[in-house]
N, C-alpha and C. Protein backbone atom coordinates (compact mmCIF):
# COMPACT_ATOMS: atom_id res chain seq x y z
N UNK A 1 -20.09 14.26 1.19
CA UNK A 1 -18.99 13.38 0.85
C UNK A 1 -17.68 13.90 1.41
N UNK A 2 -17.38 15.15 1.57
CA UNK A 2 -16.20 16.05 1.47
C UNK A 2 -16.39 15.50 3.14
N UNK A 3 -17.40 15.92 3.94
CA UNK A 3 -17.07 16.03 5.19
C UNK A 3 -16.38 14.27 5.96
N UNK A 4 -17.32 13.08 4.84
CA UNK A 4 -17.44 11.91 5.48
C UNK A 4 -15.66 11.36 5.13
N UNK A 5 -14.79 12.06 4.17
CA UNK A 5 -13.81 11.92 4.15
C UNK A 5 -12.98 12.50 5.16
N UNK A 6 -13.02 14.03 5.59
CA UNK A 6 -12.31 14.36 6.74
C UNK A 6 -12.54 13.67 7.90
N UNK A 7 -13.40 13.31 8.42
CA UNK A 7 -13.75 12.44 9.82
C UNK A 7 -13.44 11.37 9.54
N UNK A 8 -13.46 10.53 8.42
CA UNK A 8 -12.81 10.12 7.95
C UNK A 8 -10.56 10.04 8.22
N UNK A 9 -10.62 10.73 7.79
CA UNK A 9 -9.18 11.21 7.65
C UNK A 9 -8.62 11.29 9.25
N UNK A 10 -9.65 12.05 10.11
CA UNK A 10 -9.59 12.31 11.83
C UNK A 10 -9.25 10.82 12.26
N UNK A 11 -10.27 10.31 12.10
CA UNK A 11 -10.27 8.96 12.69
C UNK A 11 -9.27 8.57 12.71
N UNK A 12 -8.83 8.30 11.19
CA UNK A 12 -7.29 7.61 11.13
C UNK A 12 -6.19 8.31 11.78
N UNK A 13 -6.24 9.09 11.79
CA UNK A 13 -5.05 9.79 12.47
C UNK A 13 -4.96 9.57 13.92
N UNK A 14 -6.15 9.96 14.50
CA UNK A 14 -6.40 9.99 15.84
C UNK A 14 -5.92 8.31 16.23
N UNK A 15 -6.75 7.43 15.44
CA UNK A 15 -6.12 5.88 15.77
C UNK A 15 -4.53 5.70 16.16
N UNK A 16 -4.25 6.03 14.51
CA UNK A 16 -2.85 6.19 13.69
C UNK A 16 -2.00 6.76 15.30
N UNK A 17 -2.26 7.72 15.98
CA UNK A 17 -1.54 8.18 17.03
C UNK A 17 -1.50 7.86 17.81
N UNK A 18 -2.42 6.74 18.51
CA UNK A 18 -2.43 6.61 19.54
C UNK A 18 -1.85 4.83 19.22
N UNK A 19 -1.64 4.17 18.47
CA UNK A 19 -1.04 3.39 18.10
C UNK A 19 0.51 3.18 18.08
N UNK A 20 0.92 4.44 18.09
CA UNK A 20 2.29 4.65 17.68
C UNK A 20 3.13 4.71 19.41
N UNK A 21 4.33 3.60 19.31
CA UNK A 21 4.81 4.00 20.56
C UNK A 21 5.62 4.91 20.77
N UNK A 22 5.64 5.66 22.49
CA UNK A 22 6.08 6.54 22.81
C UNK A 22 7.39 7.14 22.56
N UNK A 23 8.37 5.80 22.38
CA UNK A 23 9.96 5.98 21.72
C UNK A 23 9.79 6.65 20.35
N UNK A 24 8.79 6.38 19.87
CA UNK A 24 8.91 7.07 17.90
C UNK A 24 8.55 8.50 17.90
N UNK A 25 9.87 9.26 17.74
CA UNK A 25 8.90 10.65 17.04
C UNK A 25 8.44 10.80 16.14
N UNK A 26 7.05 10.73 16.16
CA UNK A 26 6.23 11.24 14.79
C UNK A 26 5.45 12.17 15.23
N UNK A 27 5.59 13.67 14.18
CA UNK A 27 4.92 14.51 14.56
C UNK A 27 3.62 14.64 14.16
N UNK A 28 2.59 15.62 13.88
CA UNK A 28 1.36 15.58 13.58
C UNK A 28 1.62 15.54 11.62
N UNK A 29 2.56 16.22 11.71
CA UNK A 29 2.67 16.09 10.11
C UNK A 29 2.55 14.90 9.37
N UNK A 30 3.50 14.12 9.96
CA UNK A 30 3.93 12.90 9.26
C UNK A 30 2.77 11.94 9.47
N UNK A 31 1.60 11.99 10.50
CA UNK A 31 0.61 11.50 10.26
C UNK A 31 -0.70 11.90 9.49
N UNK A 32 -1.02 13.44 9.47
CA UNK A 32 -1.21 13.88 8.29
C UNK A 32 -1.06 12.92 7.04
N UNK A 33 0.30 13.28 6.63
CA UNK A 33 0.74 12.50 5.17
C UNK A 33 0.31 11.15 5.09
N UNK A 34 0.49 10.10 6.24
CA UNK A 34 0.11 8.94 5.91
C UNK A 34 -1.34 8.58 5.98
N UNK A 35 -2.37 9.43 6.14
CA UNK A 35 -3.74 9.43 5.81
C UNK A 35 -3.89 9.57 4.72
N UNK A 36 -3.67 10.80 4.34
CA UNK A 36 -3.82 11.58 3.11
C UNK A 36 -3.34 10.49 1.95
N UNK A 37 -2.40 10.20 2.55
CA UNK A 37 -2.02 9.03 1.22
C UNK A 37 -2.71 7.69 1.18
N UNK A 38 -3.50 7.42 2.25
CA UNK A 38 -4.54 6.62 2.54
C UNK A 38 -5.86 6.73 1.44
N UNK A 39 -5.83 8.07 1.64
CA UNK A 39 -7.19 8.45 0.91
C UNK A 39 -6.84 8.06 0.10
N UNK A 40 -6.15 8.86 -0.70
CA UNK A 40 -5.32 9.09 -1.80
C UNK A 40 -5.44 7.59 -2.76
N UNK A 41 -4.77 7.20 -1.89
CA UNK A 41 -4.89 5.31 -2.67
C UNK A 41 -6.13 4.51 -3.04
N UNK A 42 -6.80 4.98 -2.17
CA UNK A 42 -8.10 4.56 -2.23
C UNK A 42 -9.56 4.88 -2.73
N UNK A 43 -8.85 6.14 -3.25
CA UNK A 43 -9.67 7.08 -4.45
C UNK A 43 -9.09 6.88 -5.70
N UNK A 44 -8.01 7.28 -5.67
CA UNK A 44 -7.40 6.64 -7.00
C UNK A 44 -6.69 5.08 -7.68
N UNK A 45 -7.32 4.15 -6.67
CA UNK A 45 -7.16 2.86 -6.94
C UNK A 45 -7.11 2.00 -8.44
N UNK A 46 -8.51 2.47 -8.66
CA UNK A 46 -8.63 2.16 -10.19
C UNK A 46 -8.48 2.88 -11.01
N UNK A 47 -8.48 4.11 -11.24
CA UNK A 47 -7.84 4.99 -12.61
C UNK A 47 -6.06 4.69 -12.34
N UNK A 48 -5.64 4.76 -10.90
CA UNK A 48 -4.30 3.96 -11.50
C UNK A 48 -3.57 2.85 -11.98
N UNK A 49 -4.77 1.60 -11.42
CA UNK A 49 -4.59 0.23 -12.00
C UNK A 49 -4.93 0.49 -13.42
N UNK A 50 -5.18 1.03 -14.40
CA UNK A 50 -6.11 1.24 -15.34
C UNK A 50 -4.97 1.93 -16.17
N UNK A 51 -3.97 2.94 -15.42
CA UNK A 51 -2.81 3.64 -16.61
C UNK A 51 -1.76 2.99 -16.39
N UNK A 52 -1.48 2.03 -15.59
CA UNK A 52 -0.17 0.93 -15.65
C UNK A 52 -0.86 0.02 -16.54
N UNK A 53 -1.92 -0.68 -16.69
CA UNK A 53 -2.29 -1.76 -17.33
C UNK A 53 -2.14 -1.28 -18.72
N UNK A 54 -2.64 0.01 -19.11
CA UNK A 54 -2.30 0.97 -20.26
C UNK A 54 -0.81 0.71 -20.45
N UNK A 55 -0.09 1.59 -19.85
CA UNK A 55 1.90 1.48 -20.17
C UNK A 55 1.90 0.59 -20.20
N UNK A 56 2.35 -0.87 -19.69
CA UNK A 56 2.54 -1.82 -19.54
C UNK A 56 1.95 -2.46 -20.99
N UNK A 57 1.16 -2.40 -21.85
CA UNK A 57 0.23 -2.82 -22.80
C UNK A 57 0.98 -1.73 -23.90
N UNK A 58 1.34 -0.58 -23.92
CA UNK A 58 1.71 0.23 -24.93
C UNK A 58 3.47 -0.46 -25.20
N UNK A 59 4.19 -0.93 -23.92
CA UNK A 59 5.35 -1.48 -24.35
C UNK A 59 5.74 -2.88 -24.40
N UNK A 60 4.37 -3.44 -24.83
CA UNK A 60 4.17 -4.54 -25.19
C UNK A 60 4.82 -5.75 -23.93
N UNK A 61 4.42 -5.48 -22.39
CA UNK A 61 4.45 -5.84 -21.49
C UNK A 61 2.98 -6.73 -20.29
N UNK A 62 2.11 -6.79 -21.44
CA UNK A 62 1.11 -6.68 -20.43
C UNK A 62 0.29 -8.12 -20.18
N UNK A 63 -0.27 -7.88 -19.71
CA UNK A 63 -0.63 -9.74 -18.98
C UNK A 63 -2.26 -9.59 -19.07
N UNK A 64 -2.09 -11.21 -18.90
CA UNK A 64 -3.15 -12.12 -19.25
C UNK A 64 -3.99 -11.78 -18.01
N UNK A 65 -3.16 -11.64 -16.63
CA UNK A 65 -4.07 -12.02 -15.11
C UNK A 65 -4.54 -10.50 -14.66
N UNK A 66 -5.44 -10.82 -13.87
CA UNK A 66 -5.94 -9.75 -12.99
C UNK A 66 -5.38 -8.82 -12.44
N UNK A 67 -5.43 -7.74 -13.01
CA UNK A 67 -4.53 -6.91 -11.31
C UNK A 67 -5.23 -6.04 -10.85
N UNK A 68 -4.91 -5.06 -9.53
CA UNK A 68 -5.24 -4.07 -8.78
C UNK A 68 -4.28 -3.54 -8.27
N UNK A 69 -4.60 -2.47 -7.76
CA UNK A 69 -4.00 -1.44 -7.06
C UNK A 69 -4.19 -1.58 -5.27
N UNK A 70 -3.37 -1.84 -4.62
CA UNK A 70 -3.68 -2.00 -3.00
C UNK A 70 -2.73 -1.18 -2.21
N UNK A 71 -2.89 -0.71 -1.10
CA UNK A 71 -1.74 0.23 -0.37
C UNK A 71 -0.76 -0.51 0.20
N UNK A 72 0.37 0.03 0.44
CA UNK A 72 2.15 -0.66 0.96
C UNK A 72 2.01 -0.21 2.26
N UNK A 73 2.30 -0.79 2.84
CA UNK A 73 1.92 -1.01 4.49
C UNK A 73 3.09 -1.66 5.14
N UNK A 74 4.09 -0.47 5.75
CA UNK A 74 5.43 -0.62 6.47
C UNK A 74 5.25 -1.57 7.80
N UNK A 75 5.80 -2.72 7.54
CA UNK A 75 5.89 -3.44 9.19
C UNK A 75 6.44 -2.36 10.11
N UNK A 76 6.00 -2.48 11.29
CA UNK A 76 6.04 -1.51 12.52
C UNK A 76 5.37 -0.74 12.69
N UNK A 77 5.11 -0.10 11.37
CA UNK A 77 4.39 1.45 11.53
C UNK A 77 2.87 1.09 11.61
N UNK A 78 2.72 0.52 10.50
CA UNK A 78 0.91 0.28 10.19
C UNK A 78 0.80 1.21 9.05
N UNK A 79 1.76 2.15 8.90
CA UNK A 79 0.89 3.33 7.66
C UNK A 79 1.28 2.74 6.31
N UNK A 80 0.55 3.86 5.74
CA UNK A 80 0.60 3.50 4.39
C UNK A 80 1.23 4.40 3.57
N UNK A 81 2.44 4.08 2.81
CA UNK A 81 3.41 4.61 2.11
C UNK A 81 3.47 4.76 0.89
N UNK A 82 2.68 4.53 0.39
CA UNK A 82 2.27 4.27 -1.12
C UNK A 82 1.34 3.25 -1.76
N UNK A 83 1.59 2.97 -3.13
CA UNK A 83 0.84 1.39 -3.05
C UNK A 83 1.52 0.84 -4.18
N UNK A 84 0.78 -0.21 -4.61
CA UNK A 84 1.17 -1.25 -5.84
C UNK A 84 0.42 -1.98 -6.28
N UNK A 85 0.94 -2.26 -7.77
CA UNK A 85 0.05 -3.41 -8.86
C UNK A 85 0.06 -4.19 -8.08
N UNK A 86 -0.95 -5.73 -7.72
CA UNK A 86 -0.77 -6.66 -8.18
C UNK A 86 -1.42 -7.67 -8.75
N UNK A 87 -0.74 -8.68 -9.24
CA UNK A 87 -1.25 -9.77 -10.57
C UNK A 87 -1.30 -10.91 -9.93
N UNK A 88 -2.44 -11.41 -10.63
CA UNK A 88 -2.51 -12.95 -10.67
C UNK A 88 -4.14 -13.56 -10.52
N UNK A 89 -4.21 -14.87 -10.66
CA UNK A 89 -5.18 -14.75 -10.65
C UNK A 89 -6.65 -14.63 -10.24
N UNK A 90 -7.86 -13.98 -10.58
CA UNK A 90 -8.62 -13.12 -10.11
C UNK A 90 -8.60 -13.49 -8.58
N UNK A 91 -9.50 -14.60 -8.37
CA UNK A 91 -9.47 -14.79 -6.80
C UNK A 91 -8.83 -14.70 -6.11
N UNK A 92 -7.16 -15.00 -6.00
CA UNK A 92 -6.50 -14.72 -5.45
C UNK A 92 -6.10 -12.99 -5.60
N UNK A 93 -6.10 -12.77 -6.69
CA UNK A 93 -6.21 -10.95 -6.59
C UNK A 93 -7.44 -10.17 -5.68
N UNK A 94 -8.23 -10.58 -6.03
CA UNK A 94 -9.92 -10.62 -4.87
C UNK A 94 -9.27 -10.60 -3.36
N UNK A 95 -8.60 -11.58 -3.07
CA UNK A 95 -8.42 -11.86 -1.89
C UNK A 95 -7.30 -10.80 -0.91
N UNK A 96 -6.15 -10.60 -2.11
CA UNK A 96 -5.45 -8.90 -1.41
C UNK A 96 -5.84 -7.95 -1.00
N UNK A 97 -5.36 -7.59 0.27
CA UNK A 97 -5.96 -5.78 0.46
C UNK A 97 -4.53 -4.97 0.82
N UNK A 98 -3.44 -5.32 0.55
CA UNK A 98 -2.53 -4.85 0.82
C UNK A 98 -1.38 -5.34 0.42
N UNK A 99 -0.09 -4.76 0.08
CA UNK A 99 1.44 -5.24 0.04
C UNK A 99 2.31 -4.76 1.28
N UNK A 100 2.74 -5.34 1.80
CA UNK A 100 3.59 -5.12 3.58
C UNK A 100 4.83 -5.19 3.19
N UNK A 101 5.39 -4.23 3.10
CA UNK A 101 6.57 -4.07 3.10
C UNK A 101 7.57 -4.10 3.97
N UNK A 102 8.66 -4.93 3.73
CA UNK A 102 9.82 -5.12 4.89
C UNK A 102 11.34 -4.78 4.66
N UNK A 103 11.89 -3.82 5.55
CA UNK A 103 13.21 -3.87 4.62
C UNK A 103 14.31 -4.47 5.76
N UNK A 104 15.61 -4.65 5.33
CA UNK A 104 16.72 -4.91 5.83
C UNK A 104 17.67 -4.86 5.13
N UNK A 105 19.08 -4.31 5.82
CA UNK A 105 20.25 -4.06 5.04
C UNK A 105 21.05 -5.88 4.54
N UNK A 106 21.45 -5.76 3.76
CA UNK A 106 22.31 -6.67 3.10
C UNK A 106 23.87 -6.47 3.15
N UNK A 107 24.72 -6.87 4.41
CA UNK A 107 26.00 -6.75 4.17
C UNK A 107 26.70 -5.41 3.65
N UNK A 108 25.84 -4.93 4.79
CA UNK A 108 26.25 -3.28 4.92
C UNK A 108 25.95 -2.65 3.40
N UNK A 109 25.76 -3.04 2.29
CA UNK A 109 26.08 -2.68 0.70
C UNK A 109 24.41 -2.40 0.16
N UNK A 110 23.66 -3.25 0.83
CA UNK A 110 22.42 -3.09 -0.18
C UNK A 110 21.41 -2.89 0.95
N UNK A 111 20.35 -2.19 0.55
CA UNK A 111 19.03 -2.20 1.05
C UNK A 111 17.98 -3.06 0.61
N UNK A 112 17.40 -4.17 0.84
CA UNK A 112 16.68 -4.65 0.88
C UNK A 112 15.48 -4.21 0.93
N UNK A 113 14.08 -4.37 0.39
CA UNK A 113 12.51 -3.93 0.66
C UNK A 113 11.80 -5.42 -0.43
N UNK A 114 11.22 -5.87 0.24
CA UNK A 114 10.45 -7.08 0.10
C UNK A 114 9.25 -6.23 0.25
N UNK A 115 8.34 -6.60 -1.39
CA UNK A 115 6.81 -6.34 -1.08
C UNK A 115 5.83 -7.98 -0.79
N UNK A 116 5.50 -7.73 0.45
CA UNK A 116 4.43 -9.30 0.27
C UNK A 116 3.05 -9.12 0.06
N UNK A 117 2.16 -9.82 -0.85
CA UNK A 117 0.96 -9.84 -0.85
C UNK A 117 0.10 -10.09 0.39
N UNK A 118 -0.67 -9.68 0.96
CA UNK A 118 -1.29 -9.90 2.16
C UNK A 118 -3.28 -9.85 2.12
N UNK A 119 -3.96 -10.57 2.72
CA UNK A 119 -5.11 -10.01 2.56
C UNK A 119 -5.83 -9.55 3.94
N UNK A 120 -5.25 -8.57 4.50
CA UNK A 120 -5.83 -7.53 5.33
C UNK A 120 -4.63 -6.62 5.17
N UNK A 121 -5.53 -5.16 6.10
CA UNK A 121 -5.14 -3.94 5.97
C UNK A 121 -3.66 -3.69 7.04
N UNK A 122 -4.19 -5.01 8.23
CA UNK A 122 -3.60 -4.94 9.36
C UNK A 122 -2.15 -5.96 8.89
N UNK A 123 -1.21 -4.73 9.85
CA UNK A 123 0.13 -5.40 9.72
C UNK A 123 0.82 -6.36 10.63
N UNK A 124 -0.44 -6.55 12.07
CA UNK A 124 -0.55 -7.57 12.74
C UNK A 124 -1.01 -8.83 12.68
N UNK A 125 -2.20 -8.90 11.66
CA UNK A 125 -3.12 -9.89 11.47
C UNK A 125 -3.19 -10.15 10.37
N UNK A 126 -2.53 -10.97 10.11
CA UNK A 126 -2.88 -11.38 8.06
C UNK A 126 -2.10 -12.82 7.85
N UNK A 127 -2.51 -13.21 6.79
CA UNK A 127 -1.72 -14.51 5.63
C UNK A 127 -1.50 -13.63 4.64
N UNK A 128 -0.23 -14.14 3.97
CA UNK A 128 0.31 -13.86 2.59
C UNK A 128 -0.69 -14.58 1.32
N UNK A 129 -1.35 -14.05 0.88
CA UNK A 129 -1.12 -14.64 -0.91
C UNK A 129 -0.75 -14.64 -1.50
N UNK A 130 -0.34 -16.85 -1.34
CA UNK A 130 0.40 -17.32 -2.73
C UNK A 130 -0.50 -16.68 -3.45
N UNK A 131 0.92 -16.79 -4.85
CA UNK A 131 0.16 -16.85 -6.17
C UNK A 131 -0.19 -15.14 -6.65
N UNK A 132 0.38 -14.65 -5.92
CA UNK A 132 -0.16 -13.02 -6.27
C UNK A 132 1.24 -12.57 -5.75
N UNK A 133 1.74 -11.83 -7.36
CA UNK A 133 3.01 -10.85 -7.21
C UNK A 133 2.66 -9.52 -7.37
N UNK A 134 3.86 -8.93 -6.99
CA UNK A 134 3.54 -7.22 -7.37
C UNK A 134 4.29 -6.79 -8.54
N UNK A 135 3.60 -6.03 -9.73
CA UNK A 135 3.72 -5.92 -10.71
C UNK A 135 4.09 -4.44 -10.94
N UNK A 136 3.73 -4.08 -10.01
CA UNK A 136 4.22 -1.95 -10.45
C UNK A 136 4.42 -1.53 -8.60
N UNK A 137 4.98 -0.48 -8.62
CA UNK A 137 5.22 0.26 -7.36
C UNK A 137 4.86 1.67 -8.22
N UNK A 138 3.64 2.11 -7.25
CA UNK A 138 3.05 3.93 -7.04
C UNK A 138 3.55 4.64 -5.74
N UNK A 139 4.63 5.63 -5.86
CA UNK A 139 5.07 6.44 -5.04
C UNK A 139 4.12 8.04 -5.15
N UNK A 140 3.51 8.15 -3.65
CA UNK A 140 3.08 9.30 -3.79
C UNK A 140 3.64 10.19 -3.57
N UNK A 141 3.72 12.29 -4.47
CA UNK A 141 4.14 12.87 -3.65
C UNK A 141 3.49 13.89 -2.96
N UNK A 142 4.64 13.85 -1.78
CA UNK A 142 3.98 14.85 -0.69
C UNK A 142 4.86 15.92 -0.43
């Protein structure tokens, strides 16, 4: 198991790099991290959908609809930066594999970051799903 995760982990990186254009410095580190947090998300998917649905339920916040846990996926980059709840209902929760995140400044004053529901991994190829919001943001650290 241990090994099918590192080759695993290779793969992505090795992709992850050769994806990335030549203007961007990214060093080996920073692709490192965005695997690792790959894994990361995707091992701990459901024990973390599982302790927000918990909090969320202890402060008398918690909902009727479906949720999961899916990875945040920066337009441009392709990696994955973390992840997030989201809700709604089942099928359309079924149908997410990701939140794509986009940011832009607002009149010099604010930062902007829009999470959209998406159902692929890819930040080239996807539709949004209506009907499915994001309900928690998971920051990993590294």
């Amino acid at each position: 198991m241990k090994k099918r995760i590192i080759i695993g982990l290779l793969a992505f990186c090795l992709l992850s790099a050769a994806a990335i254009p030549a203007t961007q410095a990214v060093g080996l580190g920073d692709i490192l991290k965005v695997g690792g947090i790959a894994v990361l998300v995707d091992r701990f998917a459901g024990p973390l959908n599982n302790f927000i649905n918990t909090l969320t339920a202890k402060h008398n916040a918690n909902s009727d609809y479906a949720t999961k846990v899916v990875p945040i996926i920066t337009l441009g980059s392709g990696g994955y930066v973390g992840a997030a709840q989201i809700t709604g209902p089942q099928h359309l929760v079924d149908a997410t594999q990701a939140a794509l995140q986009v940011e832009a400044d607002f009149n010099s004053s604010f930062r902007v970051k829009a999470l959209i529901p998406i159902n692929s991994k890819n930040p080239v190829n996807f539709s949004r799903v209506q009907g499915v919001g994001v309900s928690a943001m998971i920051d990993v650290r590294i």
